[in-house]
C-alpha atoms as a PDB file:
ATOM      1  CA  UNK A   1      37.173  95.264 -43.299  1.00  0.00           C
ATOM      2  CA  UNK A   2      35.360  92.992 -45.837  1.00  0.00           C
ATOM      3  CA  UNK A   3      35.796  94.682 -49.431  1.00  0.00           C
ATOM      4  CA  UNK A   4      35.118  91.736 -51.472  1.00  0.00           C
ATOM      5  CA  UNK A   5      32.704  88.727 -51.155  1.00  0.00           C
ATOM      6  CA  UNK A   6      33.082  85.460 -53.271  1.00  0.00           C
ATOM      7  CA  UNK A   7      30.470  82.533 -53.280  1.00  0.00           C
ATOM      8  CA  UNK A   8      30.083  79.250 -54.585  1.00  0.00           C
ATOM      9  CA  UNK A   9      26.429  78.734 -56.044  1.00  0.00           C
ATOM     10  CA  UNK A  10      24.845  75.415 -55.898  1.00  0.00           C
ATOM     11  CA  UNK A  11      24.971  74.246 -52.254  1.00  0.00           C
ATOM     12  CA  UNK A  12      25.897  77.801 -51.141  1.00  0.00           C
ATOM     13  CA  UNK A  13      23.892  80.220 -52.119  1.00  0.00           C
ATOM     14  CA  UNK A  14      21.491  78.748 -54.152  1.00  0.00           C
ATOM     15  CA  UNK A  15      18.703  76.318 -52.307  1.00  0.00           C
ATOM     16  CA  UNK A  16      18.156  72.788 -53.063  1.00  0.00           C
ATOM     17  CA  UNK A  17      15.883  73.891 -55.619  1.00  0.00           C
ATOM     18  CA  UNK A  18      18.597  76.215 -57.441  1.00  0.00           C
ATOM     19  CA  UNK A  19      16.410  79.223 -56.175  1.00  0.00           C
ATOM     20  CA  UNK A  20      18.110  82.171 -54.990  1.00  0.00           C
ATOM     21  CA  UNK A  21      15.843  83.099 -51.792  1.00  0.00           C
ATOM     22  CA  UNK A  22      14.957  86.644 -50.963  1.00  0.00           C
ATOM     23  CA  UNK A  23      17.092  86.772 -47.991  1.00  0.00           C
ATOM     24  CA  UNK A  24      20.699  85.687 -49.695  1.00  0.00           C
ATOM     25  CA  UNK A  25      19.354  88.192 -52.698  1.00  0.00           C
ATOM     26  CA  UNK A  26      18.923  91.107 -50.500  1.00  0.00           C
ATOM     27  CA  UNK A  27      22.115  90.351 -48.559  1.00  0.00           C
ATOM     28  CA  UNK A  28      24.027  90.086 -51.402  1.00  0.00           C
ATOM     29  CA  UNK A  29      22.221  93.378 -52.867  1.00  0.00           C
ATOM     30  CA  UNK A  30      23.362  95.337 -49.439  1.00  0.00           C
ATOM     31  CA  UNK A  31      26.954  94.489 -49.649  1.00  0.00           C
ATOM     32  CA  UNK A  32      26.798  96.254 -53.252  1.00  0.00           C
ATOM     33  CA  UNK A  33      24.699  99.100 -51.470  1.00  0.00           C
ATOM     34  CA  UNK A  34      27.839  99.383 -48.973  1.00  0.00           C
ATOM     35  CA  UNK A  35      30.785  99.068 -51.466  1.00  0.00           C
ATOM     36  CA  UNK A  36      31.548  95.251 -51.525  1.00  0.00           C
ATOM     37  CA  UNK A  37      32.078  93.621 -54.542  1.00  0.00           C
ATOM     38  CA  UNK A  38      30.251  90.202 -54.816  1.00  0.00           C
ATOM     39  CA  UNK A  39      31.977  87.131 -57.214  1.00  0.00           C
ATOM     40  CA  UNK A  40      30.104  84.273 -57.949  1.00  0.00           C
ATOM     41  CA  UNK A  41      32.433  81.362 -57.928  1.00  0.00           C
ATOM     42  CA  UNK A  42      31.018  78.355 -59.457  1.00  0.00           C
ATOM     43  CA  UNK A  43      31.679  74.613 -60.948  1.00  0.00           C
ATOM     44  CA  UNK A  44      28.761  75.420 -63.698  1.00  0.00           C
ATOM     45  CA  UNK A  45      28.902  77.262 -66.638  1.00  0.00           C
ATOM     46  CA  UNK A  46      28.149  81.143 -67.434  1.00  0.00           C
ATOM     47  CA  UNK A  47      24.717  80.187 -68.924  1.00  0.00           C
ATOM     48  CA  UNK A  48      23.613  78.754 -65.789  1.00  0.00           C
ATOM     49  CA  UNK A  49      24.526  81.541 -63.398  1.00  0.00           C
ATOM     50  CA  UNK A  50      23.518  84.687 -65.968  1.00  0.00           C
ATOM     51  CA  UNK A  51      19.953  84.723 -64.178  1.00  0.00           C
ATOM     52  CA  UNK A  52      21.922  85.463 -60.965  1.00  0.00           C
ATOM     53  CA  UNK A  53      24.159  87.793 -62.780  1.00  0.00           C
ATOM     54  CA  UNK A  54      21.588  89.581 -63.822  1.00  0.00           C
ATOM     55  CA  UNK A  55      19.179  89.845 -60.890  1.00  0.00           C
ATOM     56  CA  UNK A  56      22.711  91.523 -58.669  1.00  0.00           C
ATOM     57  CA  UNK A  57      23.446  93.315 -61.399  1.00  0.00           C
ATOM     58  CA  UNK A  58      27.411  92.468 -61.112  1.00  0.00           C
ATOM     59  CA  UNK A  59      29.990  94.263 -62.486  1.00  0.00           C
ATOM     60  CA  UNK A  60      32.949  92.219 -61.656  1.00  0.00           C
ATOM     61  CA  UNK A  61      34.660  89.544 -63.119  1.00  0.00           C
ATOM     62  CA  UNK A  62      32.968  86.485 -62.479  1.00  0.00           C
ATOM     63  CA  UNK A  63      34.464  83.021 -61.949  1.00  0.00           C
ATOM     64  CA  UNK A  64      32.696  79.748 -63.973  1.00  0.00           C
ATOM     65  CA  UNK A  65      33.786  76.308 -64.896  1.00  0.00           C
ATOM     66  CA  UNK A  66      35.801  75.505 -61.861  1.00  0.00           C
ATOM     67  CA  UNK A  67      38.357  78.504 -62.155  1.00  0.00           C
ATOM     68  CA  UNK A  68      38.875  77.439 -65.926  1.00  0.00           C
ATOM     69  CA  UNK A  69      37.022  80.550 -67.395  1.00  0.00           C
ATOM     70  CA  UNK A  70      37.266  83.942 -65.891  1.00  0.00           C
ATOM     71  CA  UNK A  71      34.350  86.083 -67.928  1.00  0.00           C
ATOM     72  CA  UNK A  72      34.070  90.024 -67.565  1.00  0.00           C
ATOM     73  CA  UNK A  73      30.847  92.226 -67.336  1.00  0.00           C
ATOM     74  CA  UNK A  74      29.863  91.732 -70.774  1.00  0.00           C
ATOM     75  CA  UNK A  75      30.502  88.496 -70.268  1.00  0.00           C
ATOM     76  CA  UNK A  76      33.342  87.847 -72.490  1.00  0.00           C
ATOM     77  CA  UNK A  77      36.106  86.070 -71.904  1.00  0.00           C
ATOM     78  CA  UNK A  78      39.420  87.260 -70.417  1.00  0.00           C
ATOM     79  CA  UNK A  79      41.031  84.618 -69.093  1.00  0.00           C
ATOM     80  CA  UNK A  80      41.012  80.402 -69.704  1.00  0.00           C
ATOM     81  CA  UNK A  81      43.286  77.620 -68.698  1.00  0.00           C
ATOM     82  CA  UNK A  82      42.877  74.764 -71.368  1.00  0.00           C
ATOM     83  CA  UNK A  83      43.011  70.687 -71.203  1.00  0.00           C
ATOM     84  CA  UNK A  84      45.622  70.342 -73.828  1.00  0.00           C
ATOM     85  CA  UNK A  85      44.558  68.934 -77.706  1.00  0.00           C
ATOM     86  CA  UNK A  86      46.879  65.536 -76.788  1.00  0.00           C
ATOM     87  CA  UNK A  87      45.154  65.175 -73.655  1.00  0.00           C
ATOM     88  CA  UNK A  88      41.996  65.602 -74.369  1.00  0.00           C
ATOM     89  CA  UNK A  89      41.908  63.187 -77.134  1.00  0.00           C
ATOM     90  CA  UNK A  90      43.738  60.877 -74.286  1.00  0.00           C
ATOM     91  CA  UNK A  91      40.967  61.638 -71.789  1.00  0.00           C
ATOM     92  CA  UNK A  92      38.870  60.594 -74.034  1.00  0.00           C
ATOM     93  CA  UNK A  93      39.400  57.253 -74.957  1.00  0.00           C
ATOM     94  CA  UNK A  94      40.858  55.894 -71.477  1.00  0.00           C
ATOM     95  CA  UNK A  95      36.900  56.895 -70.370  1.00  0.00           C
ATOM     96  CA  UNK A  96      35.101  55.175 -72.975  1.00  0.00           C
ATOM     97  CA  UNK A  97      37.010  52.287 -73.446  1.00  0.00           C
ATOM     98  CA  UNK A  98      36.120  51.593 -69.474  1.00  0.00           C
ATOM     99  CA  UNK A  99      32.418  52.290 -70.559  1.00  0.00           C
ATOM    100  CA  UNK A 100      31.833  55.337 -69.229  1.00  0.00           C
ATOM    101  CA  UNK A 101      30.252  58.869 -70.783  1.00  0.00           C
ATOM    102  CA  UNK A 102      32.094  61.877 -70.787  1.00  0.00           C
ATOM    103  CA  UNK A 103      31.474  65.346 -70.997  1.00  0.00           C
ATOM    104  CA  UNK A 104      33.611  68.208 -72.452  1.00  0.00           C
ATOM    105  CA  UNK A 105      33.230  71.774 -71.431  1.00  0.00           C
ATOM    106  CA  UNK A 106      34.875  74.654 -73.304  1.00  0.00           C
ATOM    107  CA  UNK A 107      35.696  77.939 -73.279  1.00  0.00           C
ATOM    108  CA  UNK A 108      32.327  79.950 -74.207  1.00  0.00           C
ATOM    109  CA  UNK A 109      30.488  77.838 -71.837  1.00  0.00           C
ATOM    110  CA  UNK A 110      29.261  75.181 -73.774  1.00  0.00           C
ATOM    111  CA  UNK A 111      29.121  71.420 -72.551  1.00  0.00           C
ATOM    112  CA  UNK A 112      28.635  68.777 -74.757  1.00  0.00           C
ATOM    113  CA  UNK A 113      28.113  65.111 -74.727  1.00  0.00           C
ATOM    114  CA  UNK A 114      27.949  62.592 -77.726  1.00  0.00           C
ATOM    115  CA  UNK A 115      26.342  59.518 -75.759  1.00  0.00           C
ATOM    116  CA  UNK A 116      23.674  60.535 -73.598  1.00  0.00           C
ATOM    117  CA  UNK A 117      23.903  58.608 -69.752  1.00  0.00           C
ATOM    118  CA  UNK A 118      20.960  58.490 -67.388  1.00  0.00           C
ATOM    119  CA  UNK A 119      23.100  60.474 -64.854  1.00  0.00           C
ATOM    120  CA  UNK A 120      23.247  63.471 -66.867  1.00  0.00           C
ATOM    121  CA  UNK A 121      20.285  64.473 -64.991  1.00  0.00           C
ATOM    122  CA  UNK A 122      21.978  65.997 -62.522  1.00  0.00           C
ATOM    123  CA  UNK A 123      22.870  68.390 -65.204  1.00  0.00           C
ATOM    124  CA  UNK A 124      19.731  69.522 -65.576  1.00  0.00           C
ATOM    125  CA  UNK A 125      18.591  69.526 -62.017  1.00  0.00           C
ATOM    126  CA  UNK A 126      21.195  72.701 -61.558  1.00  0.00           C
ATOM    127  CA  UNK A 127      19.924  74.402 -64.370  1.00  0.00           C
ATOM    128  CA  UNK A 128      23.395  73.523 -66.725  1.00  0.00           C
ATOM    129  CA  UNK A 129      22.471  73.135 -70.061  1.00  0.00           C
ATOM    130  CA  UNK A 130      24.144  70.614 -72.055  1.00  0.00           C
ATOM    131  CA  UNK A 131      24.366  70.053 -75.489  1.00  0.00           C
ATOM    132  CA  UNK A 132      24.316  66.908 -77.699  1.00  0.00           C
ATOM    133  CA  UNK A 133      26.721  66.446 -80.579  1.00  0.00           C
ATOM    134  CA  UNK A 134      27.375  63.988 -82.781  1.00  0.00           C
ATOM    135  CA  UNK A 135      30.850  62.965 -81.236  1.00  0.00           C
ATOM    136  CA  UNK A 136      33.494  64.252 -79.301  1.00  0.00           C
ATOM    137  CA  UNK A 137      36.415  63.620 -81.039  1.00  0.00           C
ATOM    138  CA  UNK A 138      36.275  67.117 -82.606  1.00  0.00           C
ATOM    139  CA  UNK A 139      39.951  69.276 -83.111  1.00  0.00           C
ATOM    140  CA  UNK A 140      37.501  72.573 -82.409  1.00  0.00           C
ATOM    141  CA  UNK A 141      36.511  70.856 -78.925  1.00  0.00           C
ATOM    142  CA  UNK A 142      39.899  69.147 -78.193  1.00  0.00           C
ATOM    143  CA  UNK A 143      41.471  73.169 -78.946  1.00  0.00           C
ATOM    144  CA  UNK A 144      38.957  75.220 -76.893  1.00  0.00           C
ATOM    145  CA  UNK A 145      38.359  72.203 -74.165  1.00  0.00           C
ATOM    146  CA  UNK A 146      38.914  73.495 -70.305  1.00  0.00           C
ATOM    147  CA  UNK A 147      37.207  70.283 -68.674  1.00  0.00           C
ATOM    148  CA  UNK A 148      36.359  66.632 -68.808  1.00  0.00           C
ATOM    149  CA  UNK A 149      33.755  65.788 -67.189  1.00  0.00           C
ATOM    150  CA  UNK A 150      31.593  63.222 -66.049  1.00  0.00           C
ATOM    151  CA  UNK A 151      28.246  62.091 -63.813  1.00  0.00           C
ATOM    152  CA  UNK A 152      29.889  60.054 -61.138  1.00  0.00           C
ATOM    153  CA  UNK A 153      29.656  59.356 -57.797  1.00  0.00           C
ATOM    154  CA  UNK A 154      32.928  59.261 -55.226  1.00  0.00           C
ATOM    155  CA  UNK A 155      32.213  55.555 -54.469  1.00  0.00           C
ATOM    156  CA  UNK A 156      32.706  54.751 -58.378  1.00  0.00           C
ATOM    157  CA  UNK A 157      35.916  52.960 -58.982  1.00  0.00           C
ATOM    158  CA  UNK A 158      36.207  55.316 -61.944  1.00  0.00           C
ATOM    159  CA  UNK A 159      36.922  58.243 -59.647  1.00  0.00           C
ATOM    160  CA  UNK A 160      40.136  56.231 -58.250  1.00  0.00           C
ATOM    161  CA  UNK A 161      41.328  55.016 -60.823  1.00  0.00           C
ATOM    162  CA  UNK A 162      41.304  58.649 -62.664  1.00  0.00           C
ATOM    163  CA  UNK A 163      42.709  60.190 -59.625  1.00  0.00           C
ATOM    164  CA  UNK A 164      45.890  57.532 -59.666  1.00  0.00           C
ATOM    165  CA  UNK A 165      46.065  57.386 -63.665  1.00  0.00           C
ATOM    166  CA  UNK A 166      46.323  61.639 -64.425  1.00  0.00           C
ATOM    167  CA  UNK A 167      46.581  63.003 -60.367  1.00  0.00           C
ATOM    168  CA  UNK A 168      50.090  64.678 -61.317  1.00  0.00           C
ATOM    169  CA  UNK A 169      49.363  66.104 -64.513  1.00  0.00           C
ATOM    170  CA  UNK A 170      45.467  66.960 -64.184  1.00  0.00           C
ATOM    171  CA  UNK A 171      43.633  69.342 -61.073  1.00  0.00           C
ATOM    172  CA  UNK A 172      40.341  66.432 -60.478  1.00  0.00           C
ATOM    173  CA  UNK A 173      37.839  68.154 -58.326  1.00  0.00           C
ATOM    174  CA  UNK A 174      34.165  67.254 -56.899  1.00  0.00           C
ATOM    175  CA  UNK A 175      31.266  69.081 -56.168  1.00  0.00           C
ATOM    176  CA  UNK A 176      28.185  68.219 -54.647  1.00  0.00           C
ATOM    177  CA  UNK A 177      27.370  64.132 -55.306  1.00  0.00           C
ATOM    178  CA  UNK A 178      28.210  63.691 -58.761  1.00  0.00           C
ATOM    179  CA  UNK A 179      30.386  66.308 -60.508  1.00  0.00           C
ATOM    180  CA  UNK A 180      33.517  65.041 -61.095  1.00  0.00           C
ATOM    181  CA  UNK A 181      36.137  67.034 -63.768  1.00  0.00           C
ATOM    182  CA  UNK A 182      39.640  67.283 -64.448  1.00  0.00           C
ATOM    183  CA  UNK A 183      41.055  70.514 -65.572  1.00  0.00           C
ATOM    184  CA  UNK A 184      43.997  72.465 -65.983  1.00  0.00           C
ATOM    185  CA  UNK A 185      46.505  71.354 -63.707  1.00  0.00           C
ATOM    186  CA  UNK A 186      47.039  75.188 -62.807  1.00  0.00           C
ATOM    187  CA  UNK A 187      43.644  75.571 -62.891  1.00  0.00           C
ATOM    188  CA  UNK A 188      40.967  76.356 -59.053  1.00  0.00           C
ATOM    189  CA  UNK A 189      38.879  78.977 -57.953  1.00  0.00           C
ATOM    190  CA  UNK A 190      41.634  80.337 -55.876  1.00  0.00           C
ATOM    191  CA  UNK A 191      43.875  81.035 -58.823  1.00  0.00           C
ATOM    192  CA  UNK A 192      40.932  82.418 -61.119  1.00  0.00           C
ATOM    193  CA  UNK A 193      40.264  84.975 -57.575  1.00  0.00           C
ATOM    194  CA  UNK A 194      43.759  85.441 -57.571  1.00  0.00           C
ATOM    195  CA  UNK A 195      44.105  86.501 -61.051  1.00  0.00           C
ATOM    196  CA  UNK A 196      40.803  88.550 -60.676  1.00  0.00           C
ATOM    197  CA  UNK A 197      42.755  90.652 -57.921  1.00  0.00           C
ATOM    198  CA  UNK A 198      45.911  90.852 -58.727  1.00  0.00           C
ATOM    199  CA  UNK A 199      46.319  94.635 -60.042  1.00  0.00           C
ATOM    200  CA  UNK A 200      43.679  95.746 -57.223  1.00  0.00           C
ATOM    201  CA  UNK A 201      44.008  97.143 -53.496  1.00  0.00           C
ATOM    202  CA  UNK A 202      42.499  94.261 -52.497  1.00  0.00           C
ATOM    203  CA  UNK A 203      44.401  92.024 -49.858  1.00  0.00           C
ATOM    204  CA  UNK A 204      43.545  88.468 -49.044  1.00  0.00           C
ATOM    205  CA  UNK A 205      42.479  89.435 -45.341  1.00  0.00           C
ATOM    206  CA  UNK A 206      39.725  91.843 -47.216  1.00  0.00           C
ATOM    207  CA  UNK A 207      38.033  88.552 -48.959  1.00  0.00           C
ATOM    208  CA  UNK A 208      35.149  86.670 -47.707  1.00  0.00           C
ATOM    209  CA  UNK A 209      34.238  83.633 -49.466  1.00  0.00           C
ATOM    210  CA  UNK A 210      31.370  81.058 -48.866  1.00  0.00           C
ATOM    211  CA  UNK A 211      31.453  77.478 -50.015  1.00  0.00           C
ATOM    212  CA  UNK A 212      30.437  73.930 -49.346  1.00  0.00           C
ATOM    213  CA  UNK A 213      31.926  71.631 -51.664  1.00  0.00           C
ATOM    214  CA  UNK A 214      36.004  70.231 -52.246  1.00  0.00           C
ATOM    215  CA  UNK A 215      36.241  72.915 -55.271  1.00  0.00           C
ATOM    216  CA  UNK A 216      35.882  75.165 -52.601  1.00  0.00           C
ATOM    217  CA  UNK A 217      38.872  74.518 -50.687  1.00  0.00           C
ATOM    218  CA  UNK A 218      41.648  76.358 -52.720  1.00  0.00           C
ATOM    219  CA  UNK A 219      39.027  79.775 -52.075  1.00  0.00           C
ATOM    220  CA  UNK A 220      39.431  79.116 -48.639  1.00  0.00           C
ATOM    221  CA  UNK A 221      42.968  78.729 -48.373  1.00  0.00           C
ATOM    222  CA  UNK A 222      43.172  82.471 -50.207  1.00  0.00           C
ATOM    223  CA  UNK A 223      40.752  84.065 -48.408  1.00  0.00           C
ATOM    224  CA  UNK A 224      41.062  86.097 -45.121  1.00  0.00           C
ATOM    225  CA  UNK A 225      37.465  84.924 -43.751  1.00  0.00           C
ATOM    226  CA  UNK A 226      35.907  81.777 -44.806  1.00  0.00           C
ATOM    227  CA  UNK A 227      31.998  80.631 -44.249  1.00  0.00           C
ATOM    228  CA  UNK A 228      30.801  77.040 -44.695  1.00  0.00           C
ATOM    229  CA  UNK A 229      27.313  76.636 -45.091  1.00  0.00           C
ATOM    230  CA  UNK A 230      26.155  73.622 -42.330  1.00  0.00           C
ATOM    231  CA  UNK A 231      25.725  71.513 -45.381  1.00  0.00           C
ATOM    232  CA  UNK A 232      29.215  71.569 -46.056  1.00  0.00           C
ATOM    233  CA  UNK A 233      31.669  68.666 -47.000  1.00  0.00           C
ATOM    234  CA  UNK A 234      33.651  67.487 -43.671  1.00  0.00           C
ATOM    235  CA  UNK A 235      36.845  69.257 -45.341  1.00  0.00           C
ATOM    236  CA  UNK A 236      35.108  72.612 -45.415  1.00  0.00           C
ATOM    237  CA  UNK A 237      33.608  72.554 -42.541  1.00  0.00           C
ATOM    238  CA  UNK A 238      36.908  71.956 -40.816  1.00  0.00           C
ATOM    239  CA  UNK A 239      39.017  75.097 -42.227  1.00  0.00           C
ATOM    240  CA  UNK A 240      35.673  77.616 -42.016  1.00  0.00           C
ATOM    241  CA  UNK A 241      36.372  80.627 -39.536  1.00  0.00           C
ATOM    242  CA  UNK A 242      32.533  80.623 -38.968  1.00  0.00           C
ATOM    243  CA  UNK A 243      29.907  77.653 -39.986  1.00  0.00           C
ATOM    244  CA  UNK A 244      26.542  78.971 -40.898  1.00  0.00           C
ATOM    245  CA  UNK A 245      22.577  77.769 -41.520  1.00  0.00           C
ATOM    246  CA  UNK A 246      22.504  75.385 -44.430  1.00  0.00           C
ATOM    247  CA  UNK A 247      22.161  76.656 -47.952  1.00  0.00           C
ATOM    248  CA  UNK A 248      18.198  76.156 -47.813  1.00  0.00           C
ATOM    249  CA  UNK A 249      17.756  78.028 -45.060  1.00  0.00           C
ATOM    250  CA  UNK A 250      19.691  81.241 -46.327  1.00  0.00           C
ATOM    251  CA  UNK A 251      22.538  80.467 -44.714  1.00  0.00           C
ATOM    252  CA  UNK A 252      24.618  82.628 -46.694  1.00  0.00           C
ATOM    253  CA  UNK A 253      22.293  85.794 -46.134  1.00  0.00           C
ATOM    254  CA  UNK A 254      22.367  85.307 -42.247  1.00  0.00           C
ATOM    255  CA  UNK A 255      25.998  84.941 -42.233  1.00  0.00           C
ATOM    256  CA  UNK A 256      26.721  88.513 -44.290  1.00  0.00           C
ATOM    257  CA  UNK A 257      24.426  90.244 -41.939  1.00  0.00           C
ATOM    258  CA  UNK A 258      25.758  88.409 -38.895  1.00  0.00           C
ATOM    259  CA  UNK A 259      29.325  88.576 -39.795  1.00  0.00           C
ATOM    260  CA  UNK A 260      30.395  91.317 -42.854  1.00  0.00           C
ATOM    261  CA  UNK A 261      27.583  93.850 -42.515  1.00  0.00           C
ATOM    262  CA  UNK A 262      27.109  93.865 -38.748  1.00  0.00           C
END
């Protein structure tokens, strides 16, 4: 029996829009109704999912910034896995001495750029605000810093040439097109649900999580029953127990009524 269901949010249950339709709302709403706790599980930061926060009404822990930042009902706080001052400052300079624009997201939820690139748009498309400051190379952002991140697509040579350069010592993940960050090496969704759960009855055969993206993937290897939306990345789709409607056609909401509250 389902006692807990975790979702990603753009892509999943949000529509291409970043509109939470009536159908994935009430769904969602219904497993509360019946006694299943509902986790948002997202890439973004706690500013962009509050609206969703608040419209469920969620009590749980919630899971933001990749499985970096771990924030409780009121919204504080209680659990962060950091870049690493050294590393940071590292990060840093390898990405704009190749010309690129990078983004640094810390622990209260804040992202912040010092060079604004065209591609930050994306940003705003998803409703993630982000902030301008007059440069990076802060010790108050290298000390508090979960994420580097950046506006790139997988094609870049960027994204290789990170991935070979930091691989061992850095957790890179994508979601959707163009978000690209490098975290704490000990650092996923799956460890932030794990850590969530770990002093509750809840079992890993009691979890269902929904998801599209490769950020996804370590929720899926935790989870007892896993739902792609059709949307999906190739990688999802392939280790989903069930493959739903895409994420603008409520997907998610057809897929708790056909499957958890049946």
């Amino acid at each position: 029996m389902i006692k807990l269901v975790v979702t990603d949010v753009d892509g999943t249950l949000l529509d291409d829009k970043s509109e939470l339709s009536e159908l994935n709302r009430q769904a969602l709403l219904d497993c509360r109704k019946n006694g299943i706790g509902v986790i948002l599980a997202t890439g973004k930061s706690i500013k962009s999912i509050k609206f969703i926060i608040d419209i469920l009404e969620l009590k749980l822990p919630q899971i933001t910034l990749n499985g970096t930042v771990v924030i409780d009902d009121r919204q504080d706080v209680i659990y962060s896995l950091l870049i690493g001052q050294s590393l940071y400052y590292e990060l840093l300079k390898t990405i704009k001495e190749m010309g690129y624009k990078p983004l640094a997201a810390l622990t209260d939820g804040n992202i912040y750029y010092d060079s604004y690139d065209k591609n930050y748009a994306v940003y705003e498309k998803v409703n993630e605000p982000i902030y301008k400051t007059d440069m990076l190379e802060k010790d108050e952002f290298a000390k508090n810093c979960v994420s580097i991140g950046l506006a790139l697509k997988e094609t870049d040579p960027l994204d290789d040439f990170l991935r070979r350069k930091y691989s061992k010592i850095l957790h890179i993940v994508r979601s959707g097109e163009y978000f690209f960050d490098m975290i704490n090496p000990k650092a996923s969704k799956g460890n932030a649900l794990h850590y969530i759960i770990r002093n509750t009855r809840i079992k890993r055969a009691d979890i269902a999580v929904f998801g599209d993206s490769p950020n996804d993937m370590s929720m899926f290897e935790y989870a007892g029953l896993r739902i792609a939306v059709k949307n999906s990345f190739p990688e999802i789709l392939a280790k989903a127990d069930y493959i739903t409607d895409e994420n603008y056609n409520s997907g998610l909401g057809k897929a708790i009524y056909r499957h958890i509250l049946k």
